[in-house]
PDB file of N, CA and C in Angstrom:
ATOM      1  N   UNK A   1      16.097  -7.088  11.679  1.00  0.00           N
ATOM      2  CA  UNK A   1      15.541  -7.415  10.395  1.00  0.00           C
ATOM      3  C   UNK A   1      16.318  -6.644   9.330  1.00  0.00           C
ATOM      4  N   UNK A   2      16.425  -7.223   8.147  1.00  0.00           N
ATOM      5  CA  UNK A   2      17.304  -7.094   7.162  1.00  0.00           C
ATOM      6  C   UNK A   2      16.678  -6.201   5.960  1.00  0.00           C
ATOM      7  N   UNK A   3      15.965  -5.093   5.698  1.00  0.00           N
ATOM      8  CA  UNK A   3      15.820  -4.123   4.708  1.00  0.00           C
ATOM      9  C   UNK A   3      16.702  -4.189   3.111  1.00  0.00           C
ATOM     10  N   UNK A   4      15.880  -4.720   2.447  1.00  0.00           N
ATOM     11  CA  UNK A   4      16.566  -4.834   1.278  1.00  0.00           C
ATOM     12  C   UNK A   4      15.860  -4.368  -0.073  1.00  0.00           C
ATOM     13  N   UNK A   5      16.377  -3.482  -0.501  1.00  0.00           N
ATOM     14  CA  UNK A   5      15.734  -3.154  -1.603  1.00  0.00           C
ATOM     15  C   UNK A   5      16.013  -2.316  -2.989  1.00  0.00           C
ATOM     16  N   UNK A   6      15.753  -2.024  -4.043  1.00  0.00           N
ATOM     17  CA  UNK A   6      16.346  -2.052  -4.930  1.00  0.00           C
ATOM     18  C   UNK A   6      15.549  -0.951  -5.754  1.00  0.00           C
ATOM     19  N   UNK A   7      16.393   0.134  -6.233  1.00  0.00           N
ATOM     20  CA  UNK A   7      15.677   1.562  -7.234  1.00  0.00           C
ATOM     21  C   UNK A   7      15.016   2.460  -6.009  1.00  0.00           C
ATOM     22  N   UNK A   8      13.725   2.910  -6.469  1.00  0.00           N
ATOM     23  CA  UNK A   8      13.246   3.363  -5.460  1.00  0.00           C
ATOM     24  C   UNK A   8      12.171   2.451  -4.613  1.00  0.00           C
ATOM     25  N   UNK A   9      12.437   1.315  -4.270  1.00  0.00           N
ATOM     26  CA  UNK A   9      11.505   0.361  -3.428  1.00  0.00           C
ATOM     27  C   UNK A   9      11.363   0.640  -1.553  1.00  0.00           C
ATOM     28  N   UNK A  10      12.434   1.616  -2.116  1.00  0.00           N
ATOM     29  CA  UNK A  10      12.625   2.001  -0.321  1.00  0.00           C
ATOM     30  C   UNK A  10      10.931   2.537   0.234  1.00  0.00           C
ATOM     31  N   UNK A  11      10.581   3.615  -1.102  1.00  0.00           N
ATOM     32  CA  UNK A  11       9.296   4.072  -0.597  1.00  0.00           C
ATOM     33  C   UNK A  11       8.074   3.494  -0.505  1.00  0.00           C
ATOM     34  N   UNK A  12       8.082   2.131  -0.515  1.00  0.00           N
ATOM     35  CA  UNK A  12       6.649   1.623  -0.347  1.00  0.00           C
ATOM     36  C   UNK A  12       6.278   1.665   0.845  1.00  0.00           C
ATOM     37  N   UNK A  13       6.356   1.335   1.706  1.00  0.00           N
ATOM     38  CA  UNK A  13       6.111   1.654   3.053  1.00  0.00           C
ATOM     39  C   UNK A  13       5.955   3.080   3.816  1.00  0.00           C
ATOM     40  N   UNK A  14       6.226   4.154   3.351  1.00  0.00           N
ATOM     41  CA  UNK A  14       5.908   5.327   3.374  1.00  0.00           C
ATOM     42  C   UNK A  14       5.245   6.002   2.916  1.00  0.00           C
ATOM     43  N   UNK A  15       5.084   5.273   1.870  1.00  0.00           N
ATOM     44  CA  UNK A  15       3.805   5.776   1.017  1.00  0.00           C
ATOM     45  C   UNK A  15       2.413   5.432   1.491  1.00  0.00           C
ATOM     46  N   UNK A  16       2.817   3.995   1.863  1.00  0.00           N
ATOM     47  CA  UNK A  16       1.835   3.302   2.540  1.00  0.00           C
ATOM     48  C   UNK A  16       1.306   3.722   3.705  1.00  0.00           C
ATOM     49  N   UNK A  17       2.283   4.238   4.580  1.00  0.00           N
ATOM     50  CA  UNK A  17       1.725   4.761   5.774  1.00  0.00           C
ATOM     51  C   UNK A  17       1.555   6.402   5.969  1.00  0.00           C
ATOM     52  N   UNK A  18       1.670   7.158   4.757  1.00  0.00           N
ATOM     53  CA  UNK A  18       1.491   8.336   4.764  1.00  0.00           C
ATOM     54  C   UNK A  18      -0.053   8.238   4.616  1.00  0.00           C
ATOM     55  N   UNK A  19      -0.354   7.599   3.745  1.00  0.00           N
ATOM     56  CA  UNK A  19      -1.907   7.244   3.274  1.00  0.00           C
ATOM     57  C   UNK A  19      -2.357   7.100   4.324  1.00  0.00           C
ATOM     58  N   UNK A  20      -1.890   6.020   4.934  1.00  0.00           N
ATOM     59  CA  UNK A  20      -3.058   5.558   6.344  1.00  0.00           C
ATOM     60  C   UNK A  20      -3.436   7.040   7.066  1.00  0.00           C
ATOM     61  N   UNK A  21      -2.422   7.347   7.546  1.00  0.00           N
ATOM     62  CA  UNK A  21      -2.439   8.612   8.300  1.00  0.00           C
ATOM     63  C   UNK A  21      -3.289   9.648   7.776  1.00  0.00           C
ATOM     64  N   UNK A  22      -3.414  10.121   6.385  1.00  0.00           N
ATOM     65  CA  UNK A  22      -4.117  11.209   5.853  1.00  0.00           C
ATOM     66  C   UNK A  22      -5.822  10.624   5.721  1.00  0.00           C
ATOM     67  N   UNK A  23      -5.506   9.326   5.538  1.00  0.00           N
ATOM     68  CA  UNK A  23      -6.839   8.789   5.588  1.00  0.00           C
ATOM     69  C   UNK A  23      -7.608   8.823   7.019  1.00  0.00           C
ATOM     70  N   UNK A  24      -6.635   8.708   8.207  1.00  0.00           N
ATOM     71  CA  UNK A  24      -6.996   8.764   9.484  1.00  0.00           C
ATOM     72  C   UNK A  24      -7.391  10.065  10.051  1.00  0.00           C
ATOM     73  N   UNK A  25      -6.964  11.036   9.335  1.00  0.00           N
ATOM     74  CA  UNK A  25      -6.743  12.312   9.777  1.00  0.00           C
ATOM     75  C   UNK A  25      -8.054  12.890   9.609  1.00  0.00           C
ATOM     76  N   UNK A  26      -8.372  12.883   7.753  1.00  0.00           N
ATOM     77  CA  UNK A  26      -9.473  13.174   7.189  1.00  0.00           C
ATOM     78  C   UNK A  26     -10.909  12.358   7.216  1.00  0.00           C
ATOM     79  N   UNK A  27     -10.692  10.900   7.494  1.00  0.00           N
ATOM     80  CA  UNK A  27     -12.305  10.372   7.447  1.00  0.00           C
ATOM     81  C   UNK A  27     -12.654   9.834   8.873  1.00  0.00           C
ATOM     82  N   UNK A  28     -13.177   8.962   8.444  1.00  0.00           N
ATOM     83  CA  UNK A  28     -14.082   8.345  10.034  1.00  0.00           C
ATOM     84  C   UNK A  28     -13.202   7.474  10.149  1.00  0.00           C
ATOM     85  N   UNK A  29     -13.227   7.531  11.606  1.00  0.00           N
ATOM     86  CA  UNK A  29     -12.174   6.334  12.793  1.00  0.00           C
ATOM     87  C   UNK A  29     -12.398   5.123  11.837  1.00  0.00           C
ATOM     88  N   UNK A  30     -13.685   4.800  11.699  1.00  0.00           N
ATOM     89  CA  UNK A  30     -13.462   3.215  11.010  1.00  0.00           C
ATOM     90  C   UNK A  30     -13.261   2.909   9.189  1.00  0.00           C
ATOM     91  N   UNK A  31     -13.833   3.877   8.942  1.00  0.00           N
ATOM     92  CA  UNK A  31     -12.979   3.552   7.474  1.00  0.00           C
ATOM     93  C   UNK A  31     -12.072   4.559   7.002  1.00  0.00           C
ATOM     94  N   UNK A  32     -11.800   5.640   7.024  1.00  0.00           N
ATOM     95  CA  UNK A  32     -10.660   6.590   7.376  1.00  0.00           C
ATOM     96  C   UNK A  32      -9.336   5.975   6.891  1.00  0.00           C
ATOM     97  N   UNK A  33      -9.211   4.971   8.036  1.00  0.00           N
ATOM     98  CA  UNK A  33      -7.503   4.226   7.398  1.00  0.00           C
ATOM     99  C   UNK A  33      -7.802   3.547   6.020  1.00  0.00           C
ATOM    100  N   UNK A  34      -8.690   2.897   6.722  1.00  0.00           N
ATOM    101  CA  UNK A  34      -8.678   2.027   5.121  1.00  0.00           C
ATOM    102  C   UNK A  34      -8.952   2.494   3.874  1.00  0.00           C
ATOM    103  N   UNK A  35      -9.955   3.794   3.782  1.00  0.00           N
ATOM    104  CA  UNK A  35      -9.693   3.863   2.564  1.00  0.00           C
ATOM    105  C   UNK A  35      -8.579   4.764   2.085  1.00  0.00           C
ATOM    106  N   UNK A  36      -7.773   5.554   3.094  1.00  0.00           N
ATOM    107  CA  UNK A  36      -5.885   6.281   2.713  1.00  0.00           C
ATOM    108  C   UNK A  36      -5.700   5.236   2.520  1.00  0.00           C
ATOM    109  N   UNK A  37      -5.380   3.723   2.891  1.00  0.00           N
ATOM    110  CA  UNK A  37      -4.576   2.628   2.793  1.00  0.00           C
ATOM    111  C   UNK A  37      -4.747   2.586   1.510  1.00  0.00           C
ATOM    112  N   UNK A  38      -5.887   2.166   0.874  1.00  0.00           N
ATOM    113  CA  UNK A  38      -6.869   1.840  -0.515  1.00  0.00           C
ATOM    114  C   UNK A  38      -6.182   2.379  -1.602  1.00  0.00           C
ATOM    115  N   UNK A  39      -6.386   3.866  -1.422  1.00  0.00           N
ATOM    116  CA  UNK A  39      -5.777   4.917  -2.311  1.00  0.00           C
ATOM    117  C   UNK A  39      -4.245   4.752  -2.554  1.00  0.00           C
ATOM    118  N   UNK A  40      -3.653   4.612  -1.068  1.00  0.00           N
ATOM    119  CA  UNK A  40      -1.900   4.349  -1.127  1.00  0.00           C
ATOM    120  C   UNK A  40      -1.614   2.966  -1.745  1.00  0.00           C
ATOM    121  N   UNK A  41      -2.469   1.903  -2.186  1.00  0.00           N
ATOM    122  CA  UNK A  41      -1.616   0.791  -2.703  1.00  0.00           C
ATOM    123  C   UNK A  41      -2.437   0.914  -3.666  1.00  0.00           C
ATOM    124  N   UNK A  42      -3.363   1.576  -4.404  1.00  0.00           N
ATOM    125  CA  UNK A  42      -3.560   1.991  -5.707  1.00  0.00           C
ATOM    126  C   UNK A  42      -2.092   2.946  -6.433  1.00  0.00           C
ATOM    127  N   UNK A  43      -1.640   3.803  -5.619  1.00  0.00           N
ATOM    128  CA  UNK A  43      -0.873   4.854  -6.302  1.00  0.00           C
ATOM    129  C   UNK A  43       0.531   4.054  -6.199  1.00  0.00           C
ATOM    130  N   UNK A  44       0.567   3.111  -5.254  1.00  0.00           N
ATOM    131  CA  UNK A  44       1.589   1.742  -5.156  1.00  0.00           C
ATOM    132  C   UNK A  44       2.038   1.271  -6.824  1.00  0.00           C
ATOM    133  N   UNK A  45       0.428   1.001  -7.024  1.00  0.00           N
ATOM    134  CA  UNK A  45       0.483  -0.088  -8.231  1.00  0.00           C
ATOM    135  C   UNK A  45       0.589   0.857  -9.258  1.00  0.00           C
ATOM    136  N   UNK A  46       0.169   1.856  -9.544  1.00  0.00           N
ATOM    137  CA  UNK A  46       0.447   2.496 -10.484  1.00  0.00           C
ATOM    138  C   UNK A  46       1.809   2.933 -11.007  1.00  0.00           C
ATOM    139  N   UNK A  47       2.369   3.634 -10.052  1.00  0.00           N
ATOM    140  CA  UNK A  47       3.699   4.388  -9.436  1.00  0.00           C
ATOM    141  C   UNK A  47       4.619   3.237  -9.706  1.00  0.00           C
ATOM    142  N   UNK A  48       4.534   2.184  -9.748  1.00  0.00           N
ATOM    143  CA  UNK A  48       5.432   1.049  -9.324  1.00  0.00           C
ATOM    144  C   UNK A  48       5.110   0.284 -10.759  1.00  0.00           C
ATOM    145  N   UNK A  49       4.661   0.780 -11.496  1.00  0.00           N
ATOM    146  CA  UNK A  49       4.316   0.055 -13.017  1.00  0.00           C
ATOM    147  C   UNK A  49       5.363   1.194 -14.092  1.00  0.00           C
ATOM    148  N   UNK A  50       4.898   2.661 -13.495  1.00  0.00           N
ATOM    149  CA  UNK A  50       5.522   3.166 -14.856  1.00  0.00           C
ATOM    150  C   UNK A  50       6.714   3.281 -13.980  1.00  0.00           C
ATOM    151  N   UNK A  51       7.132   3.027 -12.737  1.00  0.00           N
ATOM    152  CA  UNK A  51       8.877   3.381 -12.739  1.00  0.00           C
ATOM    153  C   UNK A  51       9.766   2.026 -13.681  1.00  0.00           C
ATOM    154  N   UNK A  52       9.088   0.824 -13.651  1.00  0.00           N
ATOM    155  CA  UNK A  52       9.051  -0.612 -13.801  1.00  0.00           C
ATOM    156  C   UNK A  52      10.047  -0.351 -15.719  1.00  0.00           C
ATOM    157  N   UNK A  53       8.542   0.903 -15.953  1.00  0.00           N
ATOM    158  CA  UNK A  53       8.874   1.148 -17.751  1.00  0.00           C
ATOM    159  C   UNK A  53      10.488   1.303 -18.016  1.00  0.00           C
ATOM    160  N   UNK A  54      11.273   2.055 -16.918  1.00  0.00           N
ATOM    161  CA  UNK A  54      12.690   2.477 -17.759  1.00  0.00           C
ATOM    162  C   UNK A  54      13.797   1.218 -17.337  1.00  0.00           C
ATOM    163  N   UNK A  55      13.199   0.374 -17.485  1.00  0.00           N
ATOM    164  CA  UNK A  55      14.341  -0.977 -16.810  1.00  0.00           C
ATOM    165  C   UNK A  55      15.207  -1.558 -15.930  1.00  0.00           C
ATOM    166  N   UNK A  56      14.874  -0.264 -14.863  1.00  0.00           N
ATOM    167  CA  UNK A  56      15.017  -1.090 -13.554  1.00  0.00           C
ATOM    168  C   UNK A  56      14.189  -1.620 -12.514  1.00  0.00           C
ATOM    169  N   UNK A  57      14.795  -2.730 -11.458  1.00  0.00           N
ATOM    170  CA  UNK A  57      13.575  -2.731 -10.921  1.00  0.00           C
ATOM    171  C   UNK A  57      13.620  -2.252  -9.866  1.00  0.00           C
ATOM    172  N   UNK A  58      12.596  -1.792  -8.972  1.00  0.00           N
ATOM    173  CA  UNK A  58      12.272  -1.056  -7.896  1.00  0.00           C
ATOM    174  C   UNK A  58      11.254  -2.407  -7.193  1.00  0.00           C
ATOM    175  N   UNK A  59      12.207  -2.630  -5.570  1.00  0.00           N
ATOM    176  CA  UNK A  59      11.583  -3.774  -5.134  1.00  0.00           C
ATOM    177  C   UNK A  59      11.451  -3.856  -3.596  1.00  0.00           C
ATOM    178  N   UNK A  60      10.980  -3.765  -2.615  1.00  0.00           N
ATOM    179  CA  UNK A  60      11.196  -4.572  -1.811  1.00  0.00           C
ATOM    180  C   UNK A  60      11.017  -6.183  -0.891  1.00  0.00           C
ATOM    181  N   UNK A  61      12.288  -5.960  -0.637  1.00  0.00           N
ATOM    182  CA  UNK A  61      12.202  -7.476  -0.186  1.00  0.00           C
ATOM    183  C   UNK A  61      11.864  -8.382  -1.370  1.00  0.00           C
ATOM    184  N   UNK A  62      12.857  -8.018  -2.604  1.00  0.00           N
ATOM    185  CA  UNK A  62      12.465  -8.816  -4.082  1.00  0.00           C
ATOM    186  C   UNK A  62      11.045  -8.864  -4.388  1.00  0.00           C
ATOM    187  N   UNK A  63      10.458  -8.086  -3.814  1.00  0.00           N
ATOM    188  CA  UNK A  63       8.679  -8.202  -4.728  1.00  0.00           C
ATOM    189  C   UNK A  63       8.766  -6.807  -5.129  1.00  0.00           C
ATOM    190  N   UNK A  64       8.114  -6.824  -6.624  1.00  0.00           N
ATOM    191  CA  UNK A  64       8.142  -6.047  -7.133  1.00  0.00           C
ATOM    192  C   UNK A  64       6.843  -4.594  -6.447  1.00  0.00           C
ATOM    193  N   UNK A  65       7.050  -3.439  -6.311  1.00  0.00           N
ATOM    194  CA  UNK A  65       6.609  -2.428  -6.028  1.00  0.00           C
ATOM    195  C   UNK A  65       4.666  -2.180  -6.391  1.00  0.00           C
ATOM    196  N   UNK A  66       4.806  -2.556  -7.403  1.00  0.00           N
ATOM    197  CA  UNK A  66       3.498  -2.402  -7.427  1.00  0.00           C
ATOM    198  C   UNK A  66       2.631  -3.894  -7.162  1.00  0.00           C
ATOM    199  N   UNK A  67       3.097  -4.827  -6.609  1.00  0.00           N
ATOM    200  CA  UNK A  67       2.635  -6.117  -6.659  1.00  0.00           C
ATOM    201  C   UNK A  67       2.519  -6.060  -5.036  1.00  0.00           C
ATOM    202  N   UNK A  68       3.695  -5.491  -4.374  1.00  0.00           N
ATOM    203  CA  UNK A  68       3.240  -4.680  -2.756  1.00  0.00           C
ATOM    204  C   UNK A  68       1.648  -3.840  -2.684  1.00  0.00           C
ATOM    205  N   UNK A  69       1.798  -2.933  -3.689  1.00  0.00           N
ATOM    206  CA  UNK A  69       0.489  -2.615  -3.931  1.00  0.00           C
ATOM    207  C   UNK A  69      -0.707  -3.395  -3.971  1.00  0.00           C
ATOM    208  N   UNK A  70      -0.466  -4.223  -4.345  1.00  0.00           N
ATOM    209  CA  UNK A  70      -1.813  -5.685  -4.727  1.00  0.00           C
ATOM    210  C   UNK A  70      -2.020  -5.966  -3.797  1.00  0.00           C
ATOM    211  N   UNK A  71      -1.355  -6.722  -3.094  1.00  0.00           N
ATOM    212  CA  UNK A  71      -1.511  -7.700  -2.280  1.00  0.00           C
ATOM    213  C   UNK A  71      -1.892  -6.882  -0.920  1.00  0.00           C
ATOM    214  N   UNK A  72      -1.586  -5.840  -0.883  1.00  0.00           N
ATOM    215  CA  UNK A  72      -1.878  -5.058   0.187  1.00  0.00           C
ATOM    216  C   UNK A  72      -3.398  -4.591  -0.003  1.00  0.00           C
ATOM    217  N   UNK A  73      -3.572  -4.476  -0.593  1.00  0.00           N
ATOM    218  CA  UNK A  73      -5.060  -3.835  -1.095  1.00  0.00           C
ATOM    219  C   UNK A  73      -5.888  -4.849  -0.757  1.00  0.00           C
ATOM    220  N   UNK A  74      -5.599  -6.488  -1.470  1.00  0.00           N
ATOM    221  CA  UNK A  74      -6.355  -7.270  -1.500  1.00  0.00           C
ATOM    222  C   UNK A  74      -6.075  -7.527  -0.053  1.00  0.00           C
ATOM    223  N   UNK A  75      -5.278  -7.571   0.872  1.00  0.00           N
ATOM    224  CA  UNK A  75      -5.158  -7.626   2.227  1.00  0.00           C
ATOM    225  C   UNK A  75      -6.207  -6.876   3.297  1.00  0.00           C
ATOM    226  N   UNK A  76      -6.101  -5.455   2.876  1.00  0.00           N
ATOM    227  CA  UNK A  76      -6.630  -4.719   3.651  1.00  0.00           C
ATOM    228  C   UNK A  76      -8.261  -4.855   3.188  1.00  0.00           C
ATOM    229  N   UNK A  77      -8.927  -5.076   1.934  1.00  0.00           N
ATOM    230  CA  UNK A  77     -10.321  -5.212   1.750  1.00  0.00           C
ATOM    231  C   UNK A  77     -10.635  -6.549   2.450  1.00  0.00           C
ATOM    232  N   UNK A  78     -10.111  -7.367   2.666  1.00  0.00           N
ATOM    233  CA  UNK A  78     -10.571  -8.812   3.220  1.00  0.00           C
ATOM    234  C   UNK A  78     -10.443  -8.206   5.021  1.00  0.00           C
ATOM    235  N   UNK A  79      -9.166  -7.932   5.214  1.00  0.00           N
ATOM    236  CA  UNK A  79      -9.605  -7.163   6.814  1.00  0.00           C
ATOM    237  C   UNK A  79     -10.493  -6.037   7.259  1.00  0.00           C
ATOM    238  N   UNK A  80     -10.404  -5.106   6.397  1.00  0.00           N
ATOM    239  CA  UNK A  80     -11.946  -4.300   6.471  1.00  0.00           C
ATOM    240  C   UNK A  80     -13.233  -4.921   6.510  1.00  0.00           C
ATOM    241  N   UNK A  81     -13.453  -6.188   5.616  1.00  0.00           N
ATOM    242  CA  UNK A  81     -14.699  -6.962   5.232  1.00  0.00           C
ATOM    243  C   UNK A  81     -14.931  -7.697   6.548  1.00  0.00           C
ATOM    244  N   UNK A  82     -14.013  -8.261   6.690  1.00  0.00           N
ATOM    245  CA  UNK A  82     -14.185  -9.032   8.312  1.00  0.00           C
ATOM    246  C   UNK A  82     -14.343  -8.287   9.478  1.00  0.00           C
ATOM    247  N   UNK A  83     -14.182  -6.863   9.803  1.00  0.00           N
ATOM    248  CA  UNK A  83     -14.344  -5.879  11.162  1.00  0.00           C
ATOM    249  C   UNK A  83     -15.290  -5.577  10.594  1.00  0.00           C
ATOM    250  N   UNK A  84     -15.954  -4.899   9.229  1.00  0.00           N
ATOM    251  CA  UNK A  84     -17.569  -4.853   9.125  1.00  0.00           C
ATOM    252  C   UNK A  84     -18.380  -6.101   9.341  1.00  0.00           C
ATOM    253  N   UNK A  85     -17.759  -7.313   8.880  1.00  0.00           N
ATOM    254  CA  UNK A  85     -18.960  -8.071   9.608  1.00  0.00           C
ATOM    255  C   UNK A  85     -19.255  -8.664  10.746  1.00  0.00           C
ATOM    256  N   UNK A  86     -17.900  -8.292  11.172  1.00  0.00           N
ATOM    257  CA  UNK A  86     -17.897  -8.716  13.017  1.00  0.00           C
ATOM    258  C   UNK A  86     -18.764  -7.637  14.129  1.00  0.00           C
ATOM    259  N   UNK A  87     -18.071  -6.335  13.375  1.00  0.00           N
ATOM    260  CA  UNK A  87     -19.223  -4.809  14.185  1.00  0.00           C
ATOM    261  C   UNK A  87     -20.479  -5.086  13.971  1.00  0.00           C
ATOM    262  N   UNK A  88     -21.224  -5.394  12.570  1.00  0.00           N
ATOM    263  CA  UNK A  88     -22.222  -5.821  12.235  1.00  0.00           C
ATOM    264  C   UNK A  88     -23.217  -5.457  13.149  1.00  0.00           C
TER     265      UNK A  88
END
């Protein structure tokens, strides 16, 4: 697989999974990841808005950095929502 990316876009995915991990470390087995995940594609979207400000872009895989953030978030609350209502 082909890694492509542009400014600092390299770090979304590390960021991303540093979160999981601290989230795993510090809370409960079942929401633990998700909410480090939560927090990491919040600081995604943020982080990835004001680097956005000095005119370059920071991307991977041509999506913009904090839009990784989004979609990940909105990813991971719809898969959290579905293992709470399946454990139920």
């Amino acid at each position: 697989m082909i890694v492509a990316w542009s400014g600092l876009g390299w770090l979304t995915f590390p960021i991303l999974f540093v979160g999981i991990a601290i989230g795993s470390v510090g809370g409960s087995q079942t929401l633990g990841p998700a909410i480090g995940g939560a927090v990491a594609c919040v600081v995604l979207w943020f982080w990835g808005r004001h680097l956005n400000r000095f005119g370059r872009d920071h991307t991977m895989w041509a999506v913009p950095m904090h839009w990784w953030g989004a979609s990940l978030l909105a990813f991971g609350a719809g898969t959290t929502l579905l293992v709470l209502l399946y454990d139920g």
